[in-house]
N, C-alpha and C. Protein backbone atom coordinates (compact mmCIF):
# COMPACT_ATOMS: atom_id res chain seq x y z
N UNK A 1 80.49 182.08 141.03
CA UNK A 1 80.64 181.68 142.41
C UNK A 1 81.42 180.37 142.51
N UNK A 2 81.48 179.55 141.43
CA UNK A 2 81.82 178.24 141.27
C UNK A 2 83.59 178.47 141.42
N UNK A 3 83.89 179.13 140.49
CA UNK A 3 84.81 179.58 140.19
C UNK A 3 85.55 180.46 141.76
N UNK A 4 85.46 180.88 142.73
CA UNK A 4 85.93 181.39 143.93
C UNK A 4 86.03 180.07 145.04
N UNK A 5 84.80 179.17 144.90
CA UNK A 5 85.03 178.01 145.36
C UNK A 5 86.49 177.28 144.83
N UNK A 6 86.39 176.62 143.63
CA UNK A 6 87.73 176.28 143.43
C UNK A 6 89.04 177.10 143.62
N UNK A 7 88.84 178.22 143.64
CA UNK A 7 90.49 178.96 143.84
C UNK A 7 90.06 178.74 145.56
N UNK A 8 89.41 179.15 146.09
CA UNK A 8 89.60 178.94 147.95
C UNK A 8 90.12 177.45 148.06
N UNK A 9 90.01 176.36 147.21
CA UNK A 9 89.82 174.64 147.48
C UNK A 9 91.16 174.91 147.05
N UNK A 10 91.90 175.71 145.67
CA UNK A 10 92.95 175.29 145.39
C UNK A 10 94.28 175.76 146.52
N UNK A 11 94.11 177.12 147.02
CA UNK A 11 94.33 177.71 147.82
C UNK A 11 94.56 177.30 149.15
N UNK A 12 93.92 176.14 149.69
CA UNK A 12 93.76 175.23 150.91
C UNK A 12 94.86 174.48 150.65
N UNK A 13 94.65 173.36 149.30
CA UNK A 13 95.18 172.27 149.06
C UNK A 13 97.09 172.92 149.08
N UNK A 14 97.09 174.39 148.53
CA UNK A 14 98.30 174.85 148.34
C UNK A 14 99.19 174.82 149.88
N UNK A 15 98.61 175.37 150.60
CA UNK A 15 98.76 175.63 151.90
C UNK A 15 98.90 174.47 152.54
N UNK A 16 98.30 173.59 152.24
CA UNK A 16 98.24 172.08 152.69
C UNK A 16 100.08 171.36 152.69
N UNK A 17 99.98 171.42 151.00
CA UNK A 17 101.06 171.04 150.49
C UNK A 17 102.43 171.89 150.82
N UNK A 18 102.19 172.90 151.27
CA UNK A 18 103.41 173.76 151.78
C UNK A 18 103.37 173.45 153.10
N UNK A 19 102.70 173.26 153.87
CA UNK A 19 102.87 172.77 155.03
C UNK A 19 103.47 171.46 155.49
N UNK A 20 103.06 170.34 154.56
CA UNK A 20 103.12 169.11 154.26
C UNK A 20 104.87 168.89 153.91
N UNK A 21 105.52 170.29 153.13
CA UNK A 21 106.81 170.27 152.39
C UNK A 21 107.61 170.66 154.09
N UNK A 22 107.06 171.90 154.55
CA UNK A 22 107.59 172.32 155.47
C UNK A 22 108.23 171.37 156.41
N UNK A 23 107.78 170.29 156.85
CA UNK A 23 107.95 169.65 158.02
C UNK A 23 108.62 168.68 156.84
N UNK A 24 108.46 168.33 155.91
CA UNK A 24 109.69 167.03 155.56
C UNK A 24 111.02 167.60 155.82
N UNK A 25 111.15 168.63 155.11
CA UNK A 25 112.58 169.87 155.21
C UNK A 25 112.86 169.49 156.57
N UNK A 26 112.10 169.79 158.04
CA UNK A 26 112.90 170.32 158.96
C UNK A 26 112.65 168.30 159.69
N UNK A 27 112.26 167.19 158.95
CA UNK A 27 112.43 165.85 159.06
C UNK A 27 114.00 165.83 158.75
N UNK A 28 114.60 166.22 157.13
CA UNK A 28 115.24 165.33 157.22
C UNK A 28 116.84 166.59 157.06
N UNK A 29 116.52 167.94 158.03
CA UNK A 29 117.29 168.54 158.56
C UNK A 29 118.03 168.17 159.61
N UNK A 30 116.95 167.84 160.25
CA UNK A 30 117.54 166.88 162.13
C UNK A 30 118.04 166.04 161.98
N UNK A 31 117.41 164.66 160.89
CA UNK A 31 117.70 163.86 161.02
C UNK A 31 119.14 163.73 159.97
N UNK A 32 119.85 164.55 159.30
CA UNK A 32 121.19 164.70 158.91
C UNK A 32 121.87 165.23 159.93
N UNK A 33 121.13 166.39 161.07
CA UNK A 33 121.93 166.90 162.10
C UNK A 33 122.49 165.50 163.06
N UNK A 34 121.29 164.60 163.18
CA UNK A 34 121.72 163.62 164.18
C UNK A 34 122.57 162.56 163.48
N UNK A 35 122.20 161.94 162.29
CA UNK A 35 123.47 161.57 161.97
C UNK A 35 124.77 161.86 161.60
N UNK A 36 125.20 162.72 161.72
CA UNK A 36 126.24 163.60 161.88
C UNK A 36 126.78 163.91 163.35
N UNK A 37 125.57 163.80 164.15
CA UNK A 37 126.63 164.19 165.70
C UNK A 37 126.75 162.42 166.18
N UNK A 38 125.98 161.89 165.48
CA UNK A 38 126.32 160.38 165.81
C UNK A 38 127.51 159.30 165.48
N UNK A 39 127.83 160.00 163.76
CA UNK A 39 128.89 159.78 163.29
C UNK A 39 130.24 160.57 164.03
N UNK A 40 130.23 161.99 164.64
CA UNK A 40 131.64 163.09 165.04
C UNK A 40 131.10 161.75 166.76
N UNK A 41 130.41 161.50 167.18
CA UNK A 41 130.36 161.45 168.71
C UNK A 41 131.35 159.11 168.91
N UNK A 42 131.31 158.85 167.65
CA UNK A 42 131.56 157.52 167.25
C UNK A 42 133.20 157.57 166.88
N UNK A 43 133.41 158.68 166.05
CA UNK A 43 135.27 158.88 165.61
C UNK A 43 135.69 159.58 166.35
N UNK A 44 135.29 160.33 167.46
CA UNK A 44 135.89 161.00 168.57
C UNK A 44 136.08 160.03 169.66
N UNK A 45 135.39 158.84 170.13
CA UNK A 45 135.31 157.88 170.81
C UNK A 45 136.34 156.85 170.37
N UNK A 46 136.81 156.66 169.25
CA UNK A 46 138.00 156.23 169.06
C UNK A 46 139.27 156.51 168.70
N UNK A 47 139.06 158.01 168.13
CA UNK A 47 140.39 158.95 168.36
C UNK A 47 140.52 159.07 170.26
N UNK A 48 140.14 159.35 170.61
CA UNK A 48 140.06 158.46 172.22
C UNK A 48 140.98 157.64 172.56
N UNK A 49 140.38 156.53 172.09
CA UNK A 49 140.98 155.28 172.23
C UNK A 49 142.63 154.81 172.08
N UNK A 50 142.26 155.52 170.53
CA UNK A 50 144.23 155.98 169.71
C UNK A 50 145.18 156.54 170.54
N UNK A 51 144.35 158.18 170.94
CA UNK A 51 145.33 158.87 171.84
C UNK A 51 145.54 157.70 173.18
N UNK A 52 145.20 157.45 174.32
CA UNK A 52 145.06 156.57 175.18
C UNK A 52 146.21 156.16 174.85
N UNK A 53 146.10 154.80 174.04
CA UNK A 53 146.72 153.83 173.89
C UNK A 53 148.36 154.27 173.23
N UNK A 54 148.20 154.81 172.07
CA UNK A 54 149.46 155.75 171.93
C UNK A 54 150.25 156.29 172.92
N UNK A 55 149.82 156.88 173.80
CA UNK A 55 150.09 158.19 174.94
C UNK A 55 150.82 156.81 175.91
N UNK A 56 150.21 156.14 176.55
CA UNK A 56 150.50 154.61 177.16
C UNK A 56 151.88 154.58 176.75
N UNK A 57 151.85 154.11 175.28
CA UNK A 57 153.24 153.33 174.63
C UNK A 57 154.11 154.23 174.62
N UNK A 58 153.87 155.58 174.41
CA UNK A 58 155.29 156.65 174.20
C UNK A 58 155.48 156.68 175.47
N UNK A 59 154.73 157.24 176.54
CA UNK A 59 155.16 157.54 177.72
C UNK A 59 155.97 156.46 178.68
N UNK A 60 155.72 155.20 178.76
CA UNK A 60 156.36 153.57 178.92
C UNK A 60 158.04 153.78 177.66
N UNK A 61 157.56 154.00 177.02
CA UNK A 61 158.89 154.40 175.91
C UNK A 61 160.25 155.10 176.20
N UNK A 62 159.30 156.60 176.14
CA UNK A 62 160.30 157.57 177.20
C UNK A 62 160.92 157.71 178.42
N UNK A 63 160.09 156.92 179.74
CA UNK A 63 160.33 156.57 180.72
C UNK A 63 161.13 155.79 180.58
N UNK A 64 161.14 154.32 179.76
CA UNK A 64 162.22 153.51 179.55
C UNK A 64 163.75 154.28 179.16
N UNK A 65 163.52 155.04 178.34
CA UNK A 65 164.90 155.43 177.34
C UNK A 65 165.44 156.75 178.90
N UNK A 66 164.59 157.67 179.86
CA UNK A 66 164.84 157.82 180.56
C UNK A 66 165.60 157.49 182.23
N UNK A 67 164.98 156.23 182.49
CA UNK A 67 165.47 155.31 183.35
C UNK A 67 164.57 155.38 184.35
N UNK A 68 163.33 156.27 183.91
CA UNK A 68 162.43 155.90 185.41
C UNK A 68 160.86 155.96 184.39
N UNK A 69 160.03 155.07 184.77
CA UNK A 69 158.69 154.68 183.72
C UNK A 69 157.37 156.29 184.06
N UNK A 70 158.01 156.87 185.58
CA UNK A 70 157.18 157.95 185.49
C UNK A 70 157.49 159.42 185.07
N UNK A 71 158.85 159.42 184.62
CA UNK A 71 159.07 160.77 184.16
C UNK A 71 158.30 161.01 182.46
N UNK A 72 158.23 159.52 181.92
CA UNK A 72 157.54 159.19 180.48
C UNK A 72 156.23 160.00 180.47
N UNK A 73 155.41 159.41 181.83
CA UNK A 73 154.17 160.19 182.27
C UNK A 73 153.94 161.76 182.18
N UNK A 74 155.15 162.00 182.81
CA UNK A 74 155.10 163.07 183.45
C UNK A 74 155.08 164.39 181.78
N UNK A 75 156.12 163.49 181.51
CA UNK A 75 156.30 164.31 179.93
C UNK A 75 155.03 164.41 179.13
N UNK A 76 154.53 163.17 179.17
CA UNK A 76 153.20 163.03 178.16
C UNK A 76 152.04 164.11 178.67
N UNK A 77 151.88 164.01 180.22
CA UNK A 77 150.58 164.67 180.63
C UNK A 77 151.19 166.23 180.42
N UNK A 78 152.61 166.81 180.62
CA UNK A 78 153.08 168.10 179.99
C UNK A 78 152.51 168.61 178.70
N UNK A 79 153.05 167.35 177.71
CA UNK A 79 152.14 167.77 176.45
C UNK A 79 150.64 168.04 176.42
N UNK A 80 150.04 167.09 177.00
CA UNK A 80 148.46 167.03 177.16
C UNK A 80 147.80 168.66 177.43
N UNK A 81 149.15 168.53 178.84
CA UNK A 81 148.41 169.66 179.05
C UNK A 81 148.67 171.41 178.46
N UNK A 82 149.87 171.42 177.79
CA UNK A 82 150.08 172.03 176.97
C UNK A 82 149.10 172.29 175.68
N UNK A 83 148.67 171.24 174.81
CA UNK A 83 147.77 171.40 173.94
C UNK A 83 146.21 170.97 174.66
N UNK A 84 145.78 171.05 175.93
CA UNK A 84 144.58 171.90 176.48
C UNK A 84 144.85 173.00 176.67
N UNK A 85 145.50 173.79 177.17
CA UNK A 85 145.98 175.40 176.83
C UNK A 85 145.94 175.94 175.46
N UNK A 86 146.33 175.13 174.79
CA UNK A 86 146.00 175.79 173.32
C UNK A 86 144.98 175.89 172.47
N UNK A 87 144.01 174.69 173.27
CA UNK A 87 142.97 174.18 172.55
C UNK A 87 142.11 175.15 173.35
N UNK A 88 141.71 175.79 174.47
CA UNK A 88 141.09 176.28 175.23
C UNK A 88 141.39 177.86 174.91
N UNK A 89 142.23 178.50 174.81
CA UNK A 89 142.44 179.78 174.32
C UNK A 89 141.79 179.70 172.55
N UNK A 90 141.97 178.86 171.75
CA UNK A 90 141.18 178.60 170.68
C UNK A 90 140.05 177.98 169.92
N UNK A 91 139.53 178.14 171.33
CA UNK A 91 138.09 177.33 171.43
C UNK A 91 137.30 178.15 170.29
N UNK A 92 137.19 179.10 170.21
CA UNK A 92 136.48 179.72 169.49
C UNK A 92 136.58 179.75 168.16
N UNK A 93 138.01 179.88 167.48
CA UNK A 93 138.04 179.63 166.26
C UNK A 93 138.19 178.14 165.66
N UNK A 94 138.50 177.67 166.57
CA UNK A 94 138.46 175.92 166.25
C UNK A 94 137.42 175.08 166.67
N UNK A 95 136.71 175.70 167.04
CA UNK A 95 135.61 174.58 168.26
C UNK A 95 134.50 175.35 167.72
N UNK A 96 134.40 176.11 168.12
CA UNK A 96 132.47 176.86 168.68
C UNK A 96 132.10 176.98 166.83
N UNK A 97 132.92 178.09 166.44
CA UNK A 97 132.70 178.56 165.15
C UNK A 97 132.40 177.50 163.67
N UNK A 98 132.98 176.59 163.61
CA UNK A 98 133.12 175.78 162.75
C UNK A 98 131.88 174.70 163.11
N UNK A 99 131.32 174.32 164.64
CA UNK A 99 130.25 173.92 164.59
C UNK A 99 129.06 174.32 164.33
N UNK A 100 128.80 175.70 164.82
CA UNK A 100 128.13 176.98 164.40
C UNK A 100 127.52 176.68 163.00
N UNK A 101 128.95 176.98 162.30
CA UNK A 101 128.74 176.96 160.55
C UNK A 101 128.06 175.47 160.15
N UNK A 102 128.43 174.61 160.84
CA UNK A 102 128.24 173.23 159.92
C UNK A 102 126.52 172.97 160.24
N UNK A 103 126.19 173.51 161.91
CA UNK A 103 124.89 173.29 161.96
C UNK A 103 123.79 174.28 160.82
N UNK A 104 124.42 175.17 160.85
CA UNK A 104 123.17 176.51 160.00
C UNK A 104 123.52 175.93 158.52
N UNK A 105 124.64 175.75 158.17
CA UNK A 105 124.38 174.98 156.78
C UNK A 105 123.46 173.79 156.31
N UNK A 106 123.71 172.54 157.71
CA UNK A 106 123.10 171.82 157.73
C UNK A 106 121.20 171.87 157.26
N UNK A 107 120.98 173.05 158.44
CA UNK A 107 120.12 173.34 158.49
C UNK A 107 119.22 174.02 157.27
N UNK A 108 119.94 174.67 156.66
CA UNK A 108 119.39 175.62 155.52
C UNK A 108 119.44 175.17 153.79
N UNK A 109 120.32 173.58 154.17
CA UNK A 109 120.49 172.51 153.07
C UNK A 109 119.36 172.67 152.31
C-alpha cells in the first residue's frame, strides 16, 4: 500500500512539474513575442522618420531642378502612392504571411 502511495505522490509532483514547465514555455513565448513587436514597432518608427525626411529633400530637389517646389511633391506622393498599390495588392504575401510564420515559430520555439 506504501508503495501506491508514493507512485500517486510521485505522479502529483510529476504533474506539478509539467504544469510548472508549461507556463514558463508560454512566459517566455510572449515575452519574445513582445519583444519583438517592440523592437519591428521602434525600426518602423524610424524608417518613418528616414522616409519623411528623405521624401522632403528629393521632392524640394526635384521641384527645384523642375522650376516649381510643388510639382517635386506632386512626383513624390505619385511614387508613394504607386508603391501603396503595390504594397496593398501584396499584402498577403509580404505582410500577413510572413507575420503569420514568425508568430507560430515564435511560438512553438
Amino acid at each position: 500500500m506504501s508503495s501506491v502511495k508514493t507512485l500517486i505522490q510521485k505522479i502529483g509532483q510529476y504533474l506539478e512539474t509539467e504544469m510548472e514547465l508549461a507556463k514558463l514555455k508560454a512566459v517566455n513565448a510572449s515575452s519574445d513575442i513582445l519583444s519583438s513587436v517592440v523592437y519591428m514597432i521602434i525600426k518602423a518608427f524610424i524608417i518613418v522618420l528616414l522616409i519623411i525626411f528623405t521624401s522632403v529633400a528629393l521632392a524640394i530637389l526635384i521641384g527645384e531642378m523642375l522650376g516649381n517646389y510643388y510639382y517635386g511633391f506632386f512626383i513624390i506622393g505619385g511614387f508613394y502612392l504607386l508603391v501603396l498599390l503595390l504594397i496593398y495588392f501584396q499584402r498577403k504575401n509580404w505582410i500577413k504571411t510572413p507575420i503569420i510564420n514568425s508568430l507560430v515559430h515564435k511560438m512553438l520555439k
